[in-house]
C-alpha atoms as a PDB file:
ATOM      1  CA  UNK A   1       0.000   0.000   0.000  1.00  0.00           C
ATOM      2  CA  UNK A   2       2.465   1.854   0.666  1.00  0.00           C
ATOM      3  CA  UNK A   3       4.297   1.616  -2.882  1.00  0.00           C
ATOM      4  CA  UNK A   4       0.627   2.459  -4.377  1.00  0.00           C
ATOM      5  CA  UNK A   5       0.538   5.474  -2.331  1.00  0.00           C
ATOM      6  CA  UNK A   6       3.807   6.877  -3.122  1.00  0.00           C
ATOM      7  CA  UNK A   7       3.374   6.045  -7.357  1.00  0.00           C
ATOM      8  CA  UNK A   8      -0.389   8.101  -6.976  1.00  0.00           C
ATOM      9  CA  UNK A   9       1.384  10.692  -5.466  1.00  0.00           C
ATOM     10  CA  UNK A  10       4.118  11.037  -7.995  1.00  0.00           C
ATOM     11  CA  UNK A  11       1.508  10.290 -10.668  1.00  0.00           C
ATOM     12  CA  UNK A  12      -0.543  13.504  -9.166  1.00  0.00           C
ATOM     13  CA  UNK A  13       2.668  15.470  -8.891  1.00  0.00           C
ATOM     14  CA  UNK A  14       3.942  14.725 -12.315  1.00  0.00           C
ATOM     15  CA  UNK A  15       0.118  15.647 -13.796  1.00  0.00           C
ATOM     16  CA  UNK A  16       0.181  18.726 -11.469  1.00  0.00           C
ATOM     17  CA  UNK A  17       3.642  19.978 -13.010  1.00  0.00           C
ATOM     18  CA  UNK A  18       1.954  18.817 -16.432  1.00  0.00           C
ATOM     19  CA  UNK A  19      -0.722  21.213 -15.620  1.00  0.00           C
ATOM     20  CA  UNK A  20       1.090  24.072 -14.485  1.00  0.00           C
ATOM     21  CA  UNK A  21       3.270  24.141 -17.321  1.00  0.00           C
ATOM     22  CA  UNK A  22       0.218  23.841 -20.332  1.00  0.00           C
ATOM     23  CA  UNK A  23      -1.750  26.662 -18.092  1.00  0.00           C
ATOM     24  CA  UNK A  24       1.811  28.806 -18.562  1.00  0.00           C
ATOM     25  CA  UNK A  25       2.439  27.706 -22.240  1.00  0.00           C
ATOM     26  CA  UNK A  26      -1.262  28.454 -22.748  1.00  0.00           C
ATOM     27  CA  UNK A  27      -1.228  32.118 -21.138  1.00  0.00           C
ATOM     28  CA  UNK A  28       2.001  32.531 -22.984  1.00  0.00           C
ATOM     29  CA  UNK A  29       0.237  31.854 -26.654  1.00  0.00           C
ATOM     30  CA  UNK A  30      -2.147  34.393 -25.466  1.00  0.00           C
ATOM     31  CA  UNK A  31      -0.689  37.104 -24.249  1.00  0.00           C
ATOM     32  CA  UNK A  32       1.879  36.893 -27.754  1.00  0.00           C
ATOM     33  CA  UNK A  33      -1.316  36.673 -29.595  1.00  0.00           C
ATOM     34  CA  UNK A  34      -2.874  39.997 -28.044  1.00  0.00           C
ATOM     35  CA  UNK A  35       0.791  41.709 -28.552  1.00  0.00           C
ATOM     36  CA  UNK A  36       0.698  40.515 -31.880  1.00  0.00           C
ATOM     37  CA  UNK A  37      -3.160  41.683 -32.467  1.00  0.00           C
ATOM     38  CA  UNK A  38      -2.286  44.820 -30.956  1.00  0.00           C
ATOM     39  CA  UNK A  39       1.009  45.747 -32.919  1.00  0.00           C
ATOM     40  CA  UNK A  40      -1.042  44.936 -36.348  1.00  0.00           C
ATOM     41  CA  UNK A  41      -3.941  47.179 -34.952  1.00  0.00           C
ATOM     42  CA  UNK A  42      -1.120  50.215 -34.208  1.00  0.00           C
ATOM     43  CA  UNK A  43       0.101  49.478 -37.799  1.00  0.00           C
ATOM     44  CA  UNK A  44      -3.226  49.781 -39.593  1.00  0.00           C
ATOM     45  CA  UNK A  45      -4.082  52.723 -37.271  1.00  0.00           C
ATOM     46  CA  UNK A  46      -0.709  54.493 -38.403  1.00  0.00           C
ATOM     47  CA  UNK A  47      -1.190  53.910 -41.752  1.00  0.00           C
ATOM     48  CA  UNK A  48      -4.503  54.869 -42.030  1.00  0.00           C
ATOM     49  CA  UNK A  49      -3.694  58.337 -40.154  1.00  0.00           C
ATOM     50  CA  UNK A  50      -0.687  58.406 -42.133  1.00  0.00           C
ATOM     51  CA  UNK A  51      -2.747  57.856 -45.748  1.00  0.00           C
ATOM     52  CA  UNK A  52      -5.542  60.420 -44.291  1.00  0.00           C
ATOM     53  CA  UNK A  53      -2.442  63.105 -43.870  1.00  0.00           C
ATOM     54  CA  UNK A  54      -1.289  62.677 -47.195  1.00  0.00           C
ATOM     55  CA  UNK A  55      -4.701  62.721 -48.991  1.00  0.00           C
ATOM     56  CA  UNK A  56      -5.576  65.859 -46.873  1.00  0.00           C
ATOM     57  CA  UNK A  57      -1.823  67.611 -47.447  1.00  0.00           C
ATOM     58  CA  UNK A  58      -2.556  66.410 -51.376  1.00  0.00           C
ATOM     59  CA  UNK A  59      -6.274  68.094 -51.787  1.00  0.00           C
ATOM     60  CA  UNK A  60      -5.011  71.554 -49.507  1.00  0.00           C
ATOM     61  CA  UNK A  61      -1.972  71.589 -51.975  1.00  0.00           C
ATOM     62  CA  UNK A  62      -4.444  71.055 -55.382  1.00  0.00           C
ATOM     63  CA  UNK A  63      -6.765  73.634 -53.827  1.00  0.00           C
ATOM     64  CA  UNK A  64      -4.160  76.249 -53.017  1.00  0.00           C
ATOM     65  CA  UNK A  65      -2.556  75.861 -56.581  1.00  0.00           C
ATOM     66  CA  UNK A  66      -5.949  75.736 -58.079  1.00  0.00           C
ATOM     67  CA  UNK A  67      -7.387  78.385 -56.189  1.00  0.00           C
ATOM     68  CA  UNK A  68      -4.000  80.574 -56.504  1.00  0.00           C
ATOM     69  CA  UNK A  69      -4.600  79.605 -60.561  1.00  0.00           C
ATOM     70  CA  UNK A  70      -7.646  81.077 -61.034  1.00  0.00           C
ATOM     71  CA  UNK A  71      -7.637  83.863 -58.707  1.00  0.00           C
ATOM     72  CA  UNK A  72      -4.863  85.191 -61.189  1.00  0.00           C
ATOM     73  CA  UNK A  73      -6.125  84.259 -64.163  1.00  0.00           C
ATOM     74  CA  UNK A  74      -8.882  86.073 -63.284  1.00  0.00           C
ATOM     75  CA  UNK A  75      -6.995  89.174 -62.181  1.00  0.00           C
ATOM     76  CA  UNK A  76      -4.962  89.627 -65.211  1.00  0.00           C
ATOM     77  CA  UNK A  77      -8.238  88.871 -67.464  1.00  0.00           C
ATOM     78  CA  UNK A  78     -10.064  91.726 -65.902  1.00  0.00           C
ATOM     79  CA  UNK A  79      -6.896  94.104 -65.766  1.00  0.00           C
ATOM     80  CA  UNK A  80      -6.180  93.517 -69.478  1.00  0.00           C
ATOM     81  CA  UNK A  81      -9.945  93.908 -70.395  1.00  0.00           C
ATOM     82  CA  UNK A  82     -10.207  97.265 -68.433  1.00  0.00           C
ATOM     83  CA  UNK A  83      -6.923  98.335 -69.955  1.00  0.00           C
ATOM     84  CA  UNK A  84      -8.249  97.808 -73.001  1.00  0.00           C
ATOM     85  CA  UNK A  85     -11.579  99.235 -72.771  1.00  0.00           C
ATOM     86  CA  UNK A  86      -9.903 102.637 -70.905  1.00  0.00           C
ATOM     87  CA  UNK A  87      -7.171 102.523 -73.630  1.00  0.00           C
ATOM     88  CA  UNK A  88     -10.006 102.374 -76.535  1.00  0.00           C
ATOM     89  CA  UNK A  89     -12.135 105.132 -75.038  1.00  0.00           C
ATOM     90  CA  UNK A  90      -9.536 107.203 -74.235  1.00  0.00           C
ATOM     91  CA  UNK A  91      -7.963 107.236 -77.789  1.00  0.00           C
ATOM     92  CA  UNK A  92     -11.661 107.198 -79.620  1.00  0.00           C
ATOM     93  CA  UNK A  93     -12.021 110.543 -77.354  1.00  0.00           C
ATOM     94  CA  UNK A  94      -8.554 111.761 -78.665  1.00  0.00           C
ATOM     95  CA  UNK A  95      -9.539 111.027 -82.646  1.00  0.00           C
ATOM     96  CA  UNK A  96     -12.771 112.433 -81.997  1.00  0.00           C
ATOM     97  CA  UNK A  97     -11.355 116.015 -81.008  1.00  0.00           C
ATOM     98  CA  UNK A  98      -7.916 115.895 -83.043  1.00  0.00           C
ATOM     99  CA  UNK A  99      -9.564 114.366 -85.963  1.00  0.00           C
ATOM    100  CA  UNK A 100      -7.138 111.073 -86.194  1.00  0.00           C
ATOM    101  CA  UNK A 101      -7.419 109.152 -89.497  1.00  0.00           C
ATOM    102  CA  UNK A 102      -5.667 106.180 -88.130  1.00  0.00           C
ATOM    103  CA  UNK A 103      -7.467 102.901 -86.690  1.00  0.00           C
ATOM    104  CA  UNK A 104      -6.304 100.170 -84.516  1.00  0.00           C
ATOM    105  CA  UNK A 105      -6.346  97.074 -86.220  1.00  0.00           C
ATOM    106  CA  UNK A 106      -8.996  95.291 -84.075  1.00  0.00           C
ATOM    107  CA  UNK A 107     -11.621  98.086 -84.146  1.00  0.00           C
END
C-alpha cells in the first residue's frame, strides 16, 4: 500500500507539473497573440492616419494651386480687359477732337 501510495502521489505530482506548465504555455500563446493583435492594430491605425495626412496635405496643396490659378487668371483677365476698354475710349475721345485718321487694327 504503501508503494501504491507513493506512485499516486508522484503520478498527481507529475500531472500537477503537467498542468502548471500547459496553463503557462497556454497564457504565454495568449498574451503573444494579443501583442501581436495589438502591434497589427497600431500598424493599420498608423497607416490609415498616415494615408488620411497625405490625402488631406494632397487636396489643400491642389486647392491652393488651383485656387491661386484662377484667382490670377482672373486678375490679369479683368486688368487687361479694363486696360483695353480705358485705352479704346480714351484714344476714340482723342480722334474724336484731333480728328485722327488712323485705326487700330482690331476696331
Amino acid at each position: 500500500m504503501n508503494r501504491t501510495f507513493n506512485l499516486m502521489m508522484m503520478m498527481m505530482m507529475t500531472m500537477m507539473v503537467v498542468v502548471v506548465v500547459v496553463v503557462v504555455m497556454v497564457v504565454v500563446v495568449v498574451a503573444l497573440v494579443v501583442v501581436v493583435v495589438a502591434l497589427v492594430v497600431v500598424v493599420v491605425v498608423v497607416v490609415v492616419v498616415v494615408v488620411v495626412v497625405v490625402v488631406v496635405v494632397v487636396v489643400v496643396v491642389v486647392v491652393v494651386v488651383v485656387g491661386w490659378w484662377w484667382w490670377w487668371w482672373w486678375w490679369w483677365w479683368w486688368w487687361w480687359w479694363w486696360w483695353w476698354w480705358w485705352w479704346r475710349w480714351r484714344w476714340r475721345r482723342r480722334r474724336r477732337r484731333r480728328r485722327w485718321r488712323w485705326r487700330w487694327w482690331w476696331w
